[in-house]
Protein backbone atom coordinates (compact mmCIF):
# COMPACT_ATOMS: atom_id res chain seq x y z
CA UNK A 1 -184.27 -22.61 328.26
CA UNK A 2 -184.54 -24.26 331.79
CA UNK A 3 -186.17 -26.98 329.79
CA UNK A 4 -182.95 -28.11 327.39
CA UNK A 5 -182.07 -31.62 328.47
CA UNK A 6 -178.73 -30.30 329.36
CA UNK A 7 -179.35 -27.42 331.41
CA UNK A 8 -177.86 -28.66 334.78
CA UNK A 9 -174.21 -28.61 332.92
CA UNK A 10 -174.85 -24.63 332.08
CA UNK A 11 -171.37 -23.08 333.14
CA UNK A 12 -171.44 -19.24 332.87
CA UNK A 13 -167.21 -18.95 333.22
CA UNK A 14 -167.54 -21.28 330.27
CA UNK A 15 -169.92 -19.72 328.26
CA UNK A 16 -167.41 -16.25 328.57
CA UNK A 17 -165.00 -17.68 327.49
CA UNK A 18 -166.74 -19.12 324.55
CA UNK A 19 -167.63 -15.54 323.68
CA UNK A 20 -164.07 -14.24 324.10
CA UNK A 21 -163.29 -16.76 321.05
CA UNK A 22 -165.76 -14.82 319.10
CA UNK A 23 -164.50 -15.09 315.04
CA UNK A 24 -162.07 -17.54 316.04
CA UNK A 25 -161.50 -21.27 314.44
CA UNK A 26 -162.60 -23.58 316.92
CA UNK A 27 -163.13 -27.44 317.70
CA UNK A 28 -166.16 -28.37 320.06
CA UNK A 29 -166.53 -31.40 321.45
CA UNK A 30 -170.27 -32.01 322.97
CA UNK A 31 -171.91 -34.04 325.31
CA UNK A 32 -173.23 -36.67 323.12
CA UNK A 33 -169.93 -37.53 321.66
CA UNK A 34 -170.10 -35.43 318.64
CA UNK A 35 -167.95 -33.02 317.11
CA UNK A 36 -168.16 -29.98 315.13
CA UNK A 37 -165.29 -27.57 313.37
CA UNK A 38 -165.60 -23.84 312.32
CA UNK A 39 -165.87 -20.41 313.42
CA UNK A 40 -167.55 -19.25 316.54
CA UNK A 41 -170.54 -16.80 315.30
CA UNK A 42 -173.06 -15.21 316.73
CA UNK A 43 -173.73 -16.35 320.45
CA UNK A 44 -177.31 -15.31 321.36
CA UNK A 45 -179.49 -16.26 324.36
CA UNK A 46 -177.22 -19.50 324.41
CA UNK A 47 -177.55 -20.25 321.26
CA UNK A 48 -173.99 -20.44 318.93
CA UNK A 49 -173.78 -20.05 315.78
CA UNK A 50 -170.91 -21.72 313.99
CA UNK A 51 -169.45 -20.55 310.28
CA UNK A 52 -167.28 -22.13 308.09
CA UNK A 53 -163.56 -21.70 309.38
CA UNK A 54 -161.62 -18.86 307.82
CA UNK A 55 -158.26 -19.35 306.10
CA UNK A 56 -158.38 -23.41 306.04
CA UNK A 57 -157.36 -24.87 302.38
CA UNK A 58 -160.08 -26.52 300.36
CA UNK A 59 -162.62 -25.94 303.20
CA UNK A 60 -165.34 -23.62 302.70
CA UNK A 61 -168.40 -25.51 305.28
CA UNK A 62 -168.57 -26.72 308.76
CA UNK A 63 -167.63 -28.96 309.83
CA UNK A 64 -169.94 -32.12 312.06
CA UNK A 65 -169.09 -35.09 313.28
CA UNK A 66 -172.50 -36.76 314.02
CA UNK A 67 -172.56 -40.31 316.67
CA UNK A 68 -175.33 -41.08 314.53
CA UNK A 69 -174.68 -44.76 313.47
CA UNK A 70 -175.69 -44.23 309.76
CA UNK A 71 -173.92 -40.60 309.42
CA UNK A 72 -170.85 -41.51 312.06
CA UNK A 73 -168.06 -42.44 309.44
CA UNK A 74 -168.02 -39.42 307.55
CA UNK A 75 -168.25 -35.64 308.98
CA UNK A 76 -171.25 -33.71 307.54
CA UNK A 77 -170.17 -30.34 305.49
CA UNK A 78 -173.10 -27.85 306.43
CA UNK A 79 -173.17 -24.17 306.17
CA UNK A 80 -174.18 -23.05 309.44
CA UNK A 81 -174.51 -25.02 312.50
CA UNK A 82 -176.78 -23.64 315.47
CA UNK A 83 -175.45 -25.85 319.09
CA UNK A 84 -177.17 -25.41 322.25
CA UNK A 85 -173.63 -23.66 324.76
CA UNK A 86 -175.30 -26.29 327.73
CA UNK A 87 -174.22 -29.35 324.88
CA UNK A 88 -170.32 -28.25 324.67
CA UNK A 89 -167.80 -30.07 326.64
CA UNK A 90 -164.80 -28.66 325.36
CA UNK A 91 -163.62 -25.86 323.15
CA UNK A 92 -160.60 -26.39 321.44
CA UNK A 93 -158.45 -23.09 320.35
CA UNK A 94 -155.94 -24.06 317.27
CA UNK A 95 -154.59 -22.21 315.30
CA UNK A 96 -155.27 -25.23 312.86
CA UNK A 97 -153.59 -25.51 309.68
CA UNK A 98 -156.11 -28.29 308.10
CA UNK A 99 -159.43 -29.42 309.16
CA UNK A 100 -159.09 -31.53 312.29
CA UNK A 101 -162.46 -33.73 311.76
CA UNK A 102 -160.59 -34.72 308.69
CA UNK A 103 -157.45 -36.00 310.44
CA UNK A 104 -155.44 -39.05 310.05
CA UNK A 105 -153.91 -40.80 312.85
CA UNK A 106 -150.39 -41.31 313.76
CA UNK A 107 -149.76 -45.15 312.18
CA UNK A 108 -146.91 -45.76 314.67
CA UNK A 109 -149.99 -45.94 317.77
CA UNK A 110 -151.42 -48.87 318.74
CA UNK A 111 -154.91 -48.95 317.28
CA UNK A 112 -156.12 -51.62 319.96
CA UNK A 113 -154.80 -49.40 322.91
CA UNK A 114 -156.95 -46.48 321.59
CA UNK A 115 -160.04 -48.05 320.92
CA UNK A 116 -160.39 -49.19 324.49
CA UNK A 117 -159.76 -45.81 325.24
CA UNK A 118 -162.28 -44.46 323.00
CA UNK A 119 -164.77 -46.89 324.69
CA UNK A 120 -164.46 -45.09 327.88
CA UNK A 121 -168.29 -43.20 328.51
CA UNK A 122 -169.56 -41.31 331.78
CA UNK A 123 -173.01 -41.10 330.73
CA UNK A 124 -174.41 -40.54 334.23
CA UNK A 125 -174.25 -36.89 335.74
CA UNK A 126 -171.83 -36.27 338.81
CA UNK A 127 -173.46 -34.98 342.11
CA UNK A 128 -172.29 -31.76 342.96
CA UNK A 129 -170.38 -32.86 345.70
CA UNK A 130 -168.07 -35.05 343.53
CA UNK A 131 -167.62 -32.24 340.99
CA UNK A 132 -165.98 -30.14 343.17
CA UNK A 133 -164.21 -32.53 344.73
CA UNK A 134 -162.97 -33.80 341.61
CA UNK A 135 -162.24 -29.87 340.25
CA UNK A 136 -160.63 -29.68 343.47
CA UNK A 137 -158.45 -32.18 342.96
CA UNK A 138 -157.32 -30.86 339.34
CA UNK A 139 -156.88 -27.40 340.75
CA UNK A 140 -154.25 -29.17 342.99
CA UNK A 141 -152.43 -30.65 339.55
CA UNK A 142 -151.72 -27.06 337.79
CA UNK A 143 -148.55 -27.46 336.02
CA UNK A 144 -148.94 -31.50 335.96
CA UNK A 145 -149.14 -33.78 333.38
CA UNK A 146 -152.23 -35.47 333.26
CA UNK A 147 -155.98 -36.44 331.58
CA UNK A 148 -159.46 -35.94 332.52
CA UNK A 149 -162.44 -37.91 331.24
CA UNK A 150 -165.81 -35.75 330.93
CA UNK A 151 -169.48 -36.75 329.83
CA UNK A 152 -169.68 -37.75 326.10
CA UNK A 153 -166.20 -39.91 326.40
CA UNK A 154 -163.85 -37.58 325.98
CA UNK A 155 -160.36 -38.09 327.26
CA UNK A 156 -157.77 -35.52 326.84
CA UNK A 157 -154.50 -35.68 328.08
CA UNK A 158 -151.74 -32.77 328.33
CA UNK A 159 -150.55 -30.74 331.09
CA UNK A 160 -153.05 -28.65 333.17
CA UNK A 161 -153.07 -25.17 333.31
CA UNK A 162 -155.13 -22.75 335.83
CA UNK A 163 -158.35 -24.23 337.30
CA UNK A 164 -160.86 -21.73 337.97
CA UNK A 165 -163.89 -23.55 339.56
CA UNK A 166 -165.92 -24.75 337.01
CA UNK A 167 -163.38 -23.95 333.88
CA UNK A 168 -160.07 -25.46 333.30
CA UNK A 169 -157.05 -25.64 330.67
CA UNK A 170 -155.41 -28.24 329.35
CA UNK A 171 -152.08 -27.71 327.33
CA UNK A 172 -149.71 -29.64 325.27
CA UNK A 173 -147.65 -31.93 327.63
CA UNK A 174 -143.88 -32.36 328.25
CA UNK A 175 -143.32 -36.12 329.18
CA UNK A 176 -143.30 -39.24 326.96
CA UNK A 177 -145.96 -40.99 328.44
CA UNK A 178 -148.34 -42.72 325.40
CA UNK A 179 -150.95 -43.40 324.50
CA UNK A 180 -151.94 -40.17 327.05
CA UNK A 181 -149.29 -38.05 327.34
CA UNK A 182 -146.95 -36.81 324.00
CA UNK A 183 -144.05 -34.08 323.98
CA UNK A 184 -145.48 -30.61 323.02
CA UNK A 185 -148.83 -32.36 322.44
CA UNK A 186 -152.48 -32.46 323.54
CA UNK A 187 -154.25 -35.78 322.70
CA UNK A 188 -157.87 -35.74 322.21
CA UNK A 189 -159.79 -39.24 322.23
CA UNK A 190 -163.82 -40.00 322.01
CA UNK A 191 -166.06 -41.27 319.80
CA UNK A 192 -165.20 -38.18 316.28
CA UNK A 193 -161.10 -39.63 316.84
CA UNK A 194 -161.43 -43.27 317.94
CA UNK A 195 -157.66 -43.24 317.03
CA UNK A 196 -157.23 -40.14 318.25
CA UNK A 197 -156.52 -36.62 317.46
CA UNK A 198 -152.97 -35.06 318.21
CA UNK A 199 -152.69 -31.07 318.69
CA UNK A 200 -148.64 -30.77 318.07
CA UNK A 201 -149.07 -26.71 318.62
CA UNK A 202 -147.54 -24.81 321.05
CA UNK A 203 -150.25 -22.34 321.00
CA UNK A 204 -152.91 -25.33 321.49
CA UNK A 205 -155.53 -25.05 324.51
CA UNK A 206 -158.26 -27.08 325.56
CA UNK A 207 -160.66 -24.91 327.78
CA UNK A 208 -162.76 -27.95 329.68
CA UNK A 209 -166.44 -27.28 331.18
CA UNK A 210 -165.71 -29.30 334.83
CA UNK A 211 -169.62 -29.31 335.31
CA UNK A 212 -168.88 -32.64 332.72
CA UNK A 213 -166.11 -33.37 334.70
CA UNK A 214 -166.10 -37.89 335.26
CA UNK A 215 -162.59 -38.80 336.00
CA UNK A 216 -158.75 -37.66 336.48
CA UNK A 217 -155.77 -40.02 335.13
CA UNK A 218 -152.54 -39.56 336.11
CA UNK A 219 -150.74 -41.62 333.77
């Protein structure tokens, strides 16, 4: 295993608490940018298997979101997916009523604003030094509203929750501050929601790797 390309982001707090959401609906977002939707499976010798979601309408596959330029418009409907855990970014808990890879964005948002957003890459890994600085620095912001940036171009803003080292959690926020920042929301942009993806749950996490961990915004 020492060999997978993205070893040096293995988190073991993250890795428990992907197997605490064991036969749960999930969203992942991975390193390269990509996406996938469904239910967390077996997890063996890091290795996760993802099913089709349970109790979704008119969805019966997983869900994938490939960066591949020929296969990027479109998510691919598979029946099992197999993802390395050292490739996940983020795990998103729902519960979600529809398919999220599927989702339409809000017309009212500027489309311009969120495509420079989208745009926004860290494609270089962070010394170890800056990491904990940086996870430092968002331990400090518990309770704040805010958005990180992590490898793969994911930004996701919301309030924080408890940082724990090398594992945080992001929930929905409660200031009006757009494109970032929405009322009882978590906002989700990168490269599967160029327009991005809005989580208007209550019950909505985002449970971040920090070993990916690029950049903080406070909006």
């Amino acid at each position: 295993m020492n060999d997978t390309q993205f070893y040096e982001y293995s988190n073991k707090q993250f890795i428990e608490k992907l197997g605490k959401l064991k036969d749960r609906n999930v969203l992942l977002l991975l390193l390269d940018g990509s996406a996938a939707f469904g239910r967390i499976g077996r997890i063996d010798d890091w290795v996760i298997t993802i099913l089709p979601a349970l109790n979704i309408s008119e969805l019966n596959f997983v869900q994938f979101h490939s960066t591949h330029p020929i296969l990027v418009d479109h998510p691919i409907l598979t029946s099992q997916l197999f993802i390395d855990s050292h490739d996940i970014a983020h795990v998103v808990e729902g519960p979600f009523k529809f398919p999220p890879l599927s989702a339409t964005t809000d017309p009212n948002t500027s489309s311009d604003t969120n495509e420079q957003i989208a745009k926004v890459e860290a494609s270089t890994p962070i010394p170890g030094r800056q990491y904990c600085k940086l996870a430092e620095e968002l331990e400090e912001l518990e309770n704040k509203n805010a958005a990180i940036v992590t490898l793969g171009g994911w930004l996701i803003g919301g309030k924080t929750g408890k940082t724990d080292h090398a594992l945080s959690l992001i929930k929905p926020g409660d200031a009006l501050l757009p494109p970032l920042i929405l009322p009882n929301t978590i906002t989700i942009f990168g490269l599967a929601f160029p327009q991005g993806l809005r989580l208007s749950l209550s019950t909505a996490k985002v449970w971040s790797n920090l070993k990916t961990l690029a950049q903080i915004i406070l909006p």
